[in-house]
PDB file of N, CA and C in Angstrom:
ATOM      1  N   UNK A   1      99.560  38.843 -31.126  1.00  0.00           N
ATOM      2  CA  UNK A   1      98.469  37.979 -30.733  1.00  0.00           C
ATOM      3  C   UNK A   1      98.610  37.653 -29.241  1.00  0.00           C
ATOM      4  N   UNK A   2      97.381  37.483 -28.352  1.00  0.00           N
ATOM      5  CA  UNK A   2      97.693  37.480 -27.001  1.00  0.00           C
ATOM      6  C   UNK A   2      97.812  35.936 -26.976  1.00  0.00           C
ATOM      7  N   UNK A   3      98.600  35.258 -25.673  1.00  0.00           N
ATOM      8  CA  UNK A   3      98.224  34.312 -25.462  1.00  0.00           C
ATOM      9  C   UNK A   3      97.118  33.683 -24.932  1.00  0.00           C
ATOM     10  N   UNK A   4      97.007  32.228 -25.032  1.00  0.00           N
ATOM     11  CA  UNK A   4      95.555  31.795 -24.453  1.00  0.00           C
ATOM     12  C   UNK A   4      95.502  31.812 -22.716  1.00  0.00           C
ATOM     13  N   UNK A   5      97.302  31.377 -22.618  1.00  0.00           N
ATOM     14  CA  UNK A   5      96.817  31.823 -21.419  1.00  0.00           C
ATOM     15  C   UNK A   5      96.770  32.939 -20.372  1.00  0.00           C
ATOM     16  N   UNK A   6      96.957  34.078 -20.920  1.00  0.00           N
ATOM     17  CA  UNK A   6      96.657  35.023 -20.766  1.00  0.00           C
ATOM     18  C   UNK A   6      95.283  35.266 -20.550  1.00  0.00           C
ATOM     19  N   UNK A   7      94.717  34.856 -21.531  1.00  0.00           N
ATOM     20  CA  UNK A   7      93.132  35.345 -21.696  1.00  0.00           C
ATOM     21  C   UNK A   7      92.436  34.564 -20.292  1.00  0.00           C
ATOM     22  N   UNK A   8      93.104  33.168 -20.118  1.00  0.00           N
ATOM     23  CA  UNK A   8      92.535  32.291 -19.232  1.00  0.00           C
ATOM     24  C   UNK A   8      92.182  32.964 -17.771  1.00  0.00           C
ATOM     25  N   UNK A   9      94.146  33.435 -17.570  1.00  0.00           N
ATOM     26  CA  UNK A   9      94.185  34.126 -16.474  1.00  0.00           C
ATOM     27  C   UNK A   9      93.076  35.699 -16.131  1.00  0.00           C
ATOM     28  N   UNK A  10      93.194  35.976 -17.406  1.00  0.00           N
ATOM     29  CA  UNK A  10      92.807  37.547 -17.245  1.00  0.00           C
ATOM     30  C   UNK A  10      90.664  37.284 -16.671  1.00  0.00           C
ATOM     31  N   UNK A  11      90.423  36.468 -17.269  1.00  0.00           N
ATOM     32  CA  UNK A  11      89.106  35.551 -17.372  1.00  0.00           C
ATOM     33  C   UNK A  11      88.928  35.712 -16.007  1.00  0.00           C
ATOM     34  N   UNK A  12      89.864  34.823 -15.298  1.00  0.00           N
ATOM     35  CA  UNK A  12      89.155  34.012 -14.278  1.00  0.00           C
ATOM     36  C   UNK A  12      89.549  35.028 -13.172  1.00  0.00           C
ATOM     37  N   UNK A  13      90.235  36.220 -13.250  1.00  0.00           N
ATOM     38  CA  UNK A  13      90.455  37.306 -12.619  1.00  0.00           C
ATOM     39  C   UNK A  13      89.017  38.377 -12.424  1.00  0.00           C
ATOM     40  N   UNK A  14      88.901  38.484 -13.705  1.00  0.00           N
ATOM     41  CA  UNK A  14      87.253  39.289 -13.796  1.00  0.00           C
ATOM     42  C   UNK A  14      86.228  38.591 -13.781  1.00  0.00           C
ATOM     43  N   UNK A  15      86.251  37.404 -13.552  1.00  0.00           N
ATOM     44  CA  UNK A  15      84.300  36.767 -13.461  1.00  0.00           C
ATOM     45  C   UNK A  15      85.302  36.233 -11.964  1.00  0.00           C
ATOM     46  N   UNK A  16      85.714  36.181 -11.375  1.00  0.00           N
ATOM     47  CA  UNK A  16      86.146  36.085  -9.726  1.00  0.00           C
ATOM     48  C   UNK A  16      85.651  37.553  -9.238  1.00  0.00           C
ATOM     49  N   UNK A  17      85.774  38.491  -9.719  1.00  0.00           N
ATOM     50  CA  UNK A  17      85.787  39.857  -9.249  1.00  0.00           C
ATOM     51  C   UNK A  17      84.072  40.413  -9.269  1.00  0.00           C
ATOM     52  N   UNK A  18      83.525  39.427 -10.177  1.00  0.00           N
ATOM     53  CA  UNK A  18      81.727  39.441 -10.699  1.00  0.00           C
ATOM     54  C   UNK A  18      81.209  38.746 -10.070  1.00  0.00           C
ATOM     55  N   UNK A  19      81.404  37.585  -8.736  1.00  0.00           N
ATOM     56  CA  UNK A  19      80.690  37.027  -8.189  1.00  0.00           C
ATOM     57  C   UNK A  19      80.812  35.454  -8.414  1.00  0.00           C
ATOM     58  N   UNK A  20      82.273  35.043  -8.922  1.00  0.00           N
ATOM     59  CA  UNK A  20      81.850  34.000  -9.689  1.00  0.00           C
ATOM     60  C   UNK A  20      83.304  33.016  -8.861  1.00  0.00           C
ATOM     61  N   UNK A  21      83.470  31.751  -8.792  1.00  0.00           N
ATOM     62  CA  UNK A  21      84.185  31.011  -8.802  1.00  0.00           C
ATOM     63  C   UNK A  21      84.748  30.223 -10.029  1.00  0.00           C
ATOM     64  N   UNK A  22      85.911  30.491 -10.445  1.00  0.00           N
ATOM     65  CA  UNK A  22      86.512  29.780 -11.691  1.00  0.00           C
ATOM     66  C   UNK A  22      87.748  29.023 -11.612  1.00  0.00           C
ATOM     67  N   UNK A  23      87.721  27.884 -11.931  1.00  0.00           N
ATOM     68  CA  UNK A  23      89.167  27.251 -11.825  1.00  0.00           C
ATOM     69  C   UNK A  23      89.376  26.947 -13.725  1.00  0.00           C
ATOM     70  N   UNK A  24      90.523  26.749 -13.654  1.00  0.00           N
ATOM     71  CA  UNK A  24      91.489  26.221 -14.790  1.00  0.00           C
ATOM     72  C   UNK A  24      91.328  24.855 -14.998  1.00  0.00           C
ATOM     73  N   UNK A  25      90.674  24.295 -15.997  1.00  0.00           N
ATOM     74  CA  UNK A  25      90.506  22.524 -16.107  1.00  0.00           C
ATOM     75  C   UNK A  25      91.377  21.821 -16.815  1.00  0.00           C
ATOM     76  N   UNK A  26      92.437  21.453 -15.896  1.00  0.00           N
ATOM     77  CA  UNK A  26      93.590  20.511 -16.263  1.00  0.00           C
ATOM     78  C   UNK A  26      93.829  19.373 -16.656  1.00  0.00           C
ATOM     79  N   UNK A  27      94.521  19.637 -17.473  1.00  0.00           N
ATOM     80  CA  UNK A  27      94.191  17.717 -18.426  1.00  0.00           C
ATOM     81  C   UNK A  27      95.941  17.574 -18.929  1.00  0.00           C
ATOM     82  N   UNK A  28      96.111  15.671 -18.921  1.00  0.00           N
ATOM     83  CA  UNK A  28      97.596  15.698 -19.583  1.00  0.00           C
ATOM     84  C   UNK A  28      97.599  14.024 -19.773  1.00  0.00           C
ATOM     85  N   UNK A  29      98.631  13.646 -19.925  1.00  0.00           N
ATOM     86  CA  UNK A  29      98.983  12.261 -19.934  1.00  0.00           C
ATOM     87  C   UNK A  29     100.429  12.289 -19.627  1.00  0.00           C
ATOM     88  N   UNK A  30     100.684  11.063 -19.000  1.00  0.00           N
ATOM     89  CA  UNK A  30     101.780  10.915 -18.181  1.00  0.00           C
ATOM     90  C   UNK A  30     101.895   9.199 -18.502  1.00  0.00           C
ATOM     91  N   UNK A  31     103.189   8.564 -18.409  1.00  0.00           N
ATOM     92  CA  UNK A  31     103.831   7.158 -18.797  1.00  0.00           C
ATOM     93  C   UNK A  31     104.393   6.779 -17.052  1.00  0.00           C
ATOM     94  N   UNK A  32     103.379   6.060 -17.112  1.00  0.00           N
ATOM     95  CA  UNK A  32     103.579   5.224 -15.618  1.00  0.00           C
ATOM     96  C   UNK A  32     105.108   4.495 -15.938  1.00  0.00           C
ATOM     97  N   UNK A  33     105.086   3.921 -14.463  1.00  0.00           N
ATOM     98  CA  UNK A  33     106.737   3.559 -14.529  1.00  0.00           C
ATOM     99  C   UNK A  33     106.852   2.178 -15.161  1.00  0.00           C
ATOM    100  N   UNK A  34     105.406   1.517 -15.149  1.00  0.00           N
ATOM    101  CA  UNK A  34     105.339   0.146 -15.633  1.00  0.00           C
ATOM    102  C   UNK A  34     104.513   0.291 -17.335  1.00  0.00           C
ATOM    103  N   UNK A  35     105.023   1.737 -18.241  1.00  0.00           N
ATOM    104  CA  UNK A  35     104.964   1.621 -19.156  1.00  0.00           C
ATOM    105  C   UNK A  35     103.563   1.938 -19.730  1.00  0.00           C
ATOM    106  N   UNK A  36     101.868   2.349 -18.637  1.00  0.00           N
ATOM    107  CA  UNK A  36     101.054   2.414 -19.424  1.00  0.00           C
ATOM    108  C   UNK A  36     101.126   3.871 -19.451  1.00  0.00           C
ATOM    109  N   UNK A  37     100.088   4.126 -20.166  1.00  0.00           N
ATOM    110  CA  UNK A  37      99.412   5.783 -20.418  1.00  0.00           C
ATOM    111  C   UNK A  37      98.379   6.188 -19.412  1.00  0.00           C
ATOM    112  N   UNK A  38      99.024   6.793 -18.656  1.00  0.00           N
ATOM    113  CA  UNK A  38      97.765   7.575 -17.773  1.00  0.00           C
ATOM    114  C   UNK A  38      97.241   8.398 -18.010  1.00  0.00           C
ATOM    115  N   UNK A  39      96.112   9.284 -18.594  1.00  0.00           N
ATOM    116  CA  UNK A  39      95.267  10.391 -19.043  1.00  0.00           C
ATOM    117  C   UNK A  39      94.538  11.120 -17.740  1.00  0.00           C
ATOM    118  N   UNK A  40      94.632  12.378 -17.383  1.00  0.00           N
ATOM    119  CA  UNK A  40      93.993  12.546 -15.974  1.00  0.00           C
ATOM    120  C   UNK A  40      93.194  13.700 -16.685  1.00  0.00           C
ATOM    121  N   UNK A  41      92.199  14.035 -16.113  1.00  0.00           N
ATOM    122  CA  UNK A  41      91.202  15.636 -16.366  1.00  0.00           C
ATOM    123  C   UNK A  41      89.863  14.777 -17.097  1.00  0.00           C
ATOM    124  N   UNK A  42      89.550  16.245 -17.740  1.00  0.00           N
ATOM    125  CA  UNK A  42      87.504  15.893 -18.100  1.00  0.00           C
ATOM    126  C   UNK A  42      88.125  15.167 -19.403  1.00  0.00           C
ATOM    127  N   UNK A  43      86.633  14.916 -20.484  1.00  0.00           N
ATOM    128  CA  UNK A  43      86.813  14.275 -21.020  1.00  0.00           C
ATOM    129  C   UNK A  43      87.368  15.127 -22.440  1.00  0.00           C
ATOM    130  N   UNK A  44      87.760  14.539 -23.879  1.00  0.00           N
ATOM    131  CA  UNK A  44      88.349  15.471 -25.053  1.00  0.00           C
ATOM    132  C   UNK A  44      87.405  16.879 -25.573  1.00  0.00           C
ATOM    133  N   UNK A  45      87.124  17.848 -25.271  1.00  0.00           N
ATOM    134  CA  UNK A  45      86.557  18.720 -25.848  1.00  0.00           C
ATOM    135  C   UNK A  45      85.848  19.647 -23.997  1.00  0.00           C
ATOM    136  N   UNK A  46      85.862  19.495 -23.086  1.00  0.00           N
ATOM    137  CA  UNK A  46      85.832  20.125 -22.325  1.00  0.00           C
ATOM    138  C   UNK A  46      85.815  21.398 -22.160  1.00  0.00           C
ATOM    139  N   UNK A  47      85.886  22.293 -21.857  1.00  0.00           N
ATOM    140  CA  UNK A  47      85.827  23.931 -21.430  1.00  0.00           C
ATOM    141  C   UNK A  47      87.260  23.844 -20.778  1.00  0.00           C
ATOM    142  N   UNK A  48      88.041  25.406 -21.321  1.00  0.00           N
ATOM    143  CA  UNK A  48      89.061  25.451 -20.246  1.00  0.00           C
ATOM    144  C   UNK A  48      89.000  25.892 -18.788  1.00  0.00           C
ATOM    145  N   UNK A  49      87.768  26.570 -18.668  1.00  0.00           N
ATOM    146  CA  UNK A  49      87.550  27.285 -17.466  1.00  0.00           C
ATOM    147  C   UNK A  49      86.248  26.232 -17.210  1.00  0.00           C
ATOM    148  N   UNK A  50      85.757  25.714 -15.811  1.00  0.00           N
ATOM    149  CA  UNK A  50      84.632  25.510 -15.200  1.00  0.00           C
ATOM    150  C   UNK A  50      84.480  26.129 -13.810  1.00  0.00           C
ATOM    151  N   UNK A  51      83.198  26.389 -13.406  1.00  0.00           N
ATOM    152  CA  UNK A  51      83.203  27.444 -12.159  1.00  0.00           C
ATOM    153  C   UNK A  51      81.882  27.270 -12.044  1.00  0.00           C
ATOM    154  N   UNK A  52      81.556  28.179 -10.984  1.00  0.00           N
ATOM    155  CA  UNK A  52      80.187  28.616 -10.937  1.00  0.00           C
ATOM    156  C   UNK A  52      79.303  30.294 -10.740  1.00  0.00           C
ATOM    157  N   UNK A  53      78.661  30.464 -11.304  1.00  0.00           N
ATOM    158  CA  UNK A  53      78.288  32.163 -10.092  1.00  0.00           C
ATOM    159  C   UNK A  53      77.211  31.869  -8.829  1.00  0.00           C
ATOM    160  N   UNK A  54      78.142  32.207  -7.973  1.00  0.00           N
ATOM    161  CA  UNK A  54      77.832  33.085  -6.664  1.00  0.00           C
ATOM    162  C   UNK A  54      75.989  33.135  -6.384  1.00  0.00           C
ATOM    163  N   UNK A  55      75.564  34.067  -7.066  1.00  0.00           N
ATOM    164  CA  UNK A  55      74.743  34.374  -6.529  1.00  0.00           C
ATOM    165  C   UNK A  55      73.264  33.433  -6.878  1.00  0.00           C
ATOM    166  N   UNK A  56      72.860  32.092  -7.605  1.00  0.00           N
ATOM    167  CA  UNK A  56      71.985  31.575  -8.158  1.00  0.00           C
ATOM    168  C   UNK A  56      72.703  29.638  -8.026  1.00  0.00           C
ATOM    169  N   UNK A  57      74.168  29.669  -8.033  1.00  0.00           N
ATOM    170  CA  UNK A  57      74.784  28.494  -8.203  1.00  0.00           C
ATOM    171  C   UNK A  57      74.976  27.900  -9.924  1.00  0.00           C
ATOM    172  N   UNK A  58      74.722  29.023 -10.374  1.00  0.00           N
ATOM    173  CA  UNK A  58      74.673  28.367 -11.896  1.00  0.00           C
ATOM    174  C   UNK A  58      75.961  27.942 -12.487  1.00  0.00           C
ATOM    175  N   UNK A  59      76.202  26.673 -13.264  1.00  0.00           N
ATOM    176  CA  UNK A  59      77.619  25.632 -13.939  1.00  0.00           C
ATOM    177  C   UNK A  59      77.983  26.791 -14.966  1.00  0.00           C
ATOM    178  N   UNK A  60      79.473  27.035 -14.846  1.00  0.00           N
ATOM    179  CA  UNK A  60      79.756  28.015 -16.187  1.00  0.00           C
ATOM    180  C   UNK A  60      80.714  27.384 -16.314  1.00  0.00           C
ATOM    181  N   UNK A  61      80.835  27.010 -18.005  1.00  0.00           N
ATOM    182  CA  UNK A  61      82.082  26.753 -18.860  1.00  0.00           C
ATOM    183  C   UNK A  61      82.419  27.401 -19.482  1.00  0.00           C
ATOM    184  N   UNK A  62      83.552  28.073 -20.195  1.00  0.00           N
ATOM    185  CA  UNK A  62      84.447  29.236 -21.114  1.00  0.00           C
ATOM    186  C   UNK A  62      85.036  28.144 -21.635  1.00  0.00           C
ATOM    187  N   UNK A  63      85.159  28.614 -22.987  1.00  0.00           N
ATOM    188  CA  UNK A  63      86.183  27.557 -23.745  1.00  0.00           C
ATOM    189  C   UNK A  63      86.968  28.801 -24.570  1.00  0.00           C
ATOM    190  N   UNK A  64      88.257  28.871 -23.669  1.00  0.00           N
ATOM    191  CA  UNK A  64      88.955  30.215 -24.105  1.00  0.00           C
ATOM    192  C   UNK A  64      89.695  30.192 -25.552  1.00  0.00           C
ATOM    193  N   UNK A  65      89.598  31.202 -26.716  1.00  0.00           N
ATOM    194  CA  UNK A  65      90.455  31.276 -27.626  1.00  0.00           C
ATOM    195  C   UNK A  65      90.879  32.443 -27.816  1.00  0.00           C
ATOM    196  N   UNK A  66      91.852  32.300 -28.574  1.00  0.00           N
ATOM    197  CA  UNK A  66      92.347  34.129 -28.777  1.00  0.00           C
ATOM    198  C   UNK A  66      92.348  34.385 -29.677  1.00  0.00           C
ATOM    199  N   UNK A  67      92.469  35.574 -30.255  1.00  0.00           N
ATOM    200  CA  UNK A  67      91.879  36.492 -31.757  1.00  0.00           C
ATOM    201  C   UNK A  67      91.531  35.471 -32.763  1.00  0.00           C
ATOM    202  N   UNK A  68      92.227  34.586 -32.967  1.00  0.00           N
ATOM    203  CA  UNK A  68      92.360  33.662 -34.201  1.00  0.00           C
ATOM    204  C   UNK A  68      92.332  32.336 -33.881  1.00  0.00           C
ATOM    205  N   UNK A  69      91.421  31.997 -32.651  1.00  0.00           N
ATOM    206  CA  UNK A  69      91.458  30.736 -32.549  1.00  0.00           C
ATOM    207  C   UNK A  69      90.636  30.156 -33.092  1.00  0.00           C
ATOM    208  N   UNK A  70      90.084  28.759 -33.101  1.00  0.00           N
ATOM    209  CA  UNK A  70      89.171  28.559 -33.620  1.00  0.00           C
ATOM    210  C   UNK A  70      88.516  27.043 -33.270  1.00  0.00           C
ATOM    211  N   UNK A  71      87.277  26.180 -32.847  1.00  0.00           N
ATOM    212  CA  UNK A  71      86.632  25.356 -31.980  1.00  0.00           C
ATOM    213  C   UNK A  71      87.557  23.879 -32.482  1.00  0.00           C
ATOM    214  N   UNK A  72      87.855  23.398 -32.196  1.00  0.00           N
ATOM    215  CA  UNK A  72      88.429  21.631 -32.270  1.00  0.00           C
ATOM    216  C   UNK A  72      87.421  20.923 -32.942  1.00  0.00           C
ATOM    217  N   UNK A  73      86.888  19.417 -33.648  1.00  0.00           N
ATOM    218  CA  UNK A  73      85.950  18.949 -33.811  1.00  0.00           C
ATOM    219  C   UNK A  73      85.254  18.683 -32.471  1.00  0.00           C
ATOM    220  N   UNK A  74      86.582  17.950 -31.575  1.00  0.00           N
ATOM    221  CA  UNK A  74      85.449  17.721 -30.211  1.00  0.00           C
ATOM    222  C   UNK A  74      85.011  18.960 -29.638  1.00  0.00           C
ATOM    223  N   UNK A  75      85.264  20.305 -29.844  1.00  0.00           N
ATOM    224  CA  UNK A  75      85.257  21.342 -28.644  1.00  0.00           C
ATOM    225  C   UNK A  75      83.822  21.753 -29.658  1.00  0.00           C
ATOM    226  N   UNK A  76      83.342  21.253 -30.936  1.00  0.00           N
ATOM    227  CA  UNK A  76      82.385  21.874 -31.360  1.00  0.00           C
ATOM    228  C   UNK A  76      81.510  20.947 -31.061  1.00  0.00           C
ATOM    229  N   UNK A  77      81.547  19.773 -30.791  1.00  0.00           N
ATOM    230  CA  UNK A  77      80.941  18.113 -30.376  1.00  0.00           C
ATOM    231  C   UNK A  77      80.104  18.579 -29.023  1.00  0.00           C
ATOM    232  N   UNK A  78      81.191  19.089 -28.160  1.00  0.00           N
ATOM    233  CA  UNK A  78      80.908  19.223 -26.664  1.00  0.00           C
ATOM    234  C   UNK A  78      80.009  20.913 -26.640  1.00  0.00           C
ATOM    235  N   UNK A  79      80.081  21.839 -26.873  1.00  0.00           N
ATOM    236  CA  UNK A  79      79.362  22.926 -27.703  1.00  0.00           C
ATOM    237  C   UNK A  79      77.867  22.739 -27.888  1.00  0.00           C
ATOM    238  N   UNK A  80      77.677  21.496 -28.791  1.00  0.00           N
ATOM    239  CA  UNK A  80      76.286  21.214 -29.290  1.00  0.00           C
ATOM    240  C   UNK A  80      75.448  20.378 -28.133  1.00  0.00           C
ATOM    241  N   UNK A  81      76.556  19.467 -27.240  1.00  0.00           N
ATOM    242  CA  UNK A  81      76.031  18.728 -26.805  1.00  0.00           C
ATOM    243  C   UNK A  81      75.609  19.691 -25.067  1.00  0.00           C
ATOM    244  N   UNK A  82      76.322  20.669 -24.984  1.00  0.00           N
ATOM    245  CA  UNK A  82      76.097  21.479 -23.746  1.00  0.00           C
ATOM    246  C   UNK A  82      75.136  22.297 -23.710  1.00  0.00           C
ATOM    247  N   UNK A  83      74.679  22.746 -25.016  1.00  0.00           N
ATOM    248  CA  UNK A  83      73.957  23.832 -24.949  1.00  0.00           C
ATOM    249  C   UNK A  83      72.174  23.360 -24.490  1.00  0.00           C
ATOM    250  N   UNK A  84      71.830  21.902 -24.836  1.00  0.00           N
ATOM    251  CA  UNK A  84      71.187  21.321 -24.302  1.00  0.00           C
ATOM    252  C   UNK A  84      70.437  21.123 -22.953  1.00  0.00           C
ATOM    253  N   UNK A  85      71.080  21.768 -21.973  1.00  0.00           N
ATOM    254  CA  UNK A  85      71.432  22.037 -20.635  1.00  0.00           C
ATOM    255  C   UNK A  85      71.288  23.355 -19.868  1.00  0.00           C
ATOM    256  N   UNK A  86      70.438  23.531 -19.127  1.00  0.00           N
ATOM    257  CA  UNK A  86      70.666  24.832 -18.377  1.00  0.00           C
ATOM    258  C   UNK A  86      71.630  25.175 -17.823  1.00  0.00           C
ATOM    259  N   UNK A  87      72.822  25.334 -18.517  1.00  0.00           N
ATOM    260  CA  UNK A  87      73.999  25.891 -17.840  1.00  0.00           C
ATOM    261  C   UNK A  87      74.827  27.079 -18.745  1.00  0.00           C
ATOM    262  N   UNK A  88      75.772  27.967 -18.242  1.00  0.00           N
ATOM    263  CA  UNK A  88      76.108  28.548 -18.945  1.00  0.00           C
ATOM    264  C   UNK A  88      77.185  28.752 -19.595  1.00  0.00           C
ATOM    265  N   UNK A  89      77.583  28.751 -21.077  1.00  0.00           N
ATOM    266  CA  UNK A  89      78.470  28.043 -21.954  1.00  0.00           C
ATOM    267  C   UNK A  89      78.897  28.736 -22.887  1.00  0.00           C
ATOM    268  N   UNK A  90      80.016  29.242 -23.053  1.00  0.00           N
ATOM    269  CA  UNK A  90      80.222  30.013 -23.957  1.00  0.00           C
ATOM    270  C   UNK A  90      81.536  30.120 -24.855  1.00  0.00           C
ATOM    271  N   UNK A  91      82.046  30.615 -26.095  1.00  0.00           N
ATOM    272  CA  UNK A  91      83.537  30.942 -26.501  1.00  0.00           C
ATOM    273  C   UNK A  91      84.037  32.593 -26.091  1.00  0.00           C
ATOM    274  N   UNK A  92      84.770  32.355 -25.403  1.00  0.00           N
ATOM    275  CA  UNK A  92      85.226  33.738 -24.984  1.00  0.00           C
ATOM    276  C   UNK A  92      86.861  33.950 -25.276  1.00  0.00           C
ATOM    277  N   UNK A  93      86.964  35.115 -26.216  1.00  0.00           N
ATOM    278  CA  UNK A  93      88.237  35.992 -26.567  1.00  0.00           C
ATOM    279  C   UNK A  93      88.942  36.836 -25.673  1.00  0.00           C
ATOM    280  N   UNK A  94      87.968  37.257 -24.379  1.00  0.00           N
ATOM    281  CA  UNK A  94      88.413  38.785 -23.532  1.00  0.00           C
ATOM    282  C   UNK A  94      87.887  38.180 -22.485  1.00  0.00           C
ATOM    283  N   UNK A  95      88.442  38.967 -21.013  1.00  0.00           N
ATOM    284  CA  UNK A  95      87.450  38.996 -20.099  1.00  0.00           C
ATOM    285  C   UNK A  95      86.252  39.518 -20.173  1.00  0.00           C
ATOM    286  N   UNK A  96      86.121  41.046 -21.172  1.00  0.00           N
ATOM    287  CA  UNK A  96      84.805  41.435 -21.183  1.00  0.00           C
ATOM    288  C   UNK A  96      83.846  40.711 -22.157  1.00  0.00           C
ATOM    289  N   UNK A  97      84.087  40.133 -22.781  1.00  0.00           N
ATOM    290  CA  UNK A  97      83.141  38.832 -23.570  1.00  0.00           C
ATOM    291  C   UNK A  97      82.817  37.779 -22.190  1.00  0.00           C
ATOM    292  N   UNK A  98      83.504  37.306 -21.444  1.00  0.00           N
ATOM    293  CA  UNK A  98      82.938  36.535 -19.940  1.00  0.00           C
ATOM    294  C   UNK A  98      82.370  37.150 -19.696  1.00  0.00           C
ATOM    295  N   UNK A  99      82.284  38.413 -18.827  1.00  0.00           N
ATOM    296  CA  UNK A  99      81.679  38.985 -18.324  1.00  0.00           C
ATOM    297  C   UNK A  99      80.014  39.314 -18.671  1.00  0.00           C
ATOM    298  N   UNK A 100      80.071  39.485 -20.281  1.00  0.00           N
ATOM    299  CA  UNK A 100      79.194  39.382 -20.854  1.00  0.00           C
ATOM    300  C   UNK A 100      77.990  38.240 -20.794  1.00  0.00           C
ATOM    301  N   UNK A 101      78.685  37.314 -20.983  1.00  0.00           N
ATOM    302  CA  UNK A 101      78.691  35.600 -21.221  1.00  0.00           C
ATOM    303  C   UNK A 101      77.797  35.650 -19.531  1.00  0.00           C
ATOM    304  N   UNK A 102      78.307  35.907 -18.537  1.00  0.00           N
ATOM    305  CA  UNK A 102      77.660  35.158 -17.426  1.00  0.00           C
ATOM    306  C   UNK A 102      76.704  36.409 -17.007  1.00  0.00           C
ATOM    307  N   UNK A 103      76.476  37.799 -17.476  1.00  0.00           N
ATOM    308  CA  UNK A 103      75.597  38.637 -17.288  1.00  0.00           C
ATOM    309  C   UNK A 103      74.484  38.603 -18.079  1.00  0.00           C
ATOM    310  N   UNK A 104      74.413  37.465 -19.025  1.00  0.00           N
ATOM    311  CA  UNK A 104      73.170  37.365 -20.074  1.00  0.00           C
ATOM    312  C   UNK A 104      72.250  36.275 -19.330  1.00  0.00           C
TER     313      UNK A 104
END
């Protein structure tokens, strides 16, 4: 089974190479020194990849899984609630499923 982040990397290698700008959307929590919870990144169900293409400016999110992954409640929450939106949004397994994804 490949890893996810593999797929992430391999992703943002080929829709970079298609015209596109993609970063990695980082999220974590961390214990301040005075004991609270700090949470940094988007909100629970986010896309792992956000970017844009090049040639129109259009918002692209990838929400990467691999062979056997499968959507979170929030990642299916955020899914319903994106598609709403002229932007472009998709679950992608491969780079050539992205590729796909931002050529439709």
């Amino acid at each position: 089974m490949t890893a996810e982040a593999k797929i992430q990397n391999d992703i943002r290698v080929a829709l970079s190479a298609h015209g596109c700008t993609i970063i990695r959307t980082n999220s974590g929590s961390v214990k301040t020194v005075d004991g609270r919870m700090f949470i940094a990144g988007p909100p629970k169900g986010w896309p792992d990849l956000t970017g844009f293409r090049h040639s129109d400016g259009q918002l692209i999110l990838v929400e990467v899984k691999n062979e056997t992954g499968k959507l979170r409640p929030d990642q299916k929450r955020f899914a319903e609630f994106i598609q709403r939106f002229p932007v472009i949004y998709g679950v992608c397994r491969s780079a050539e499923e992205a590729i796909k994804l931002i050529e439709e």
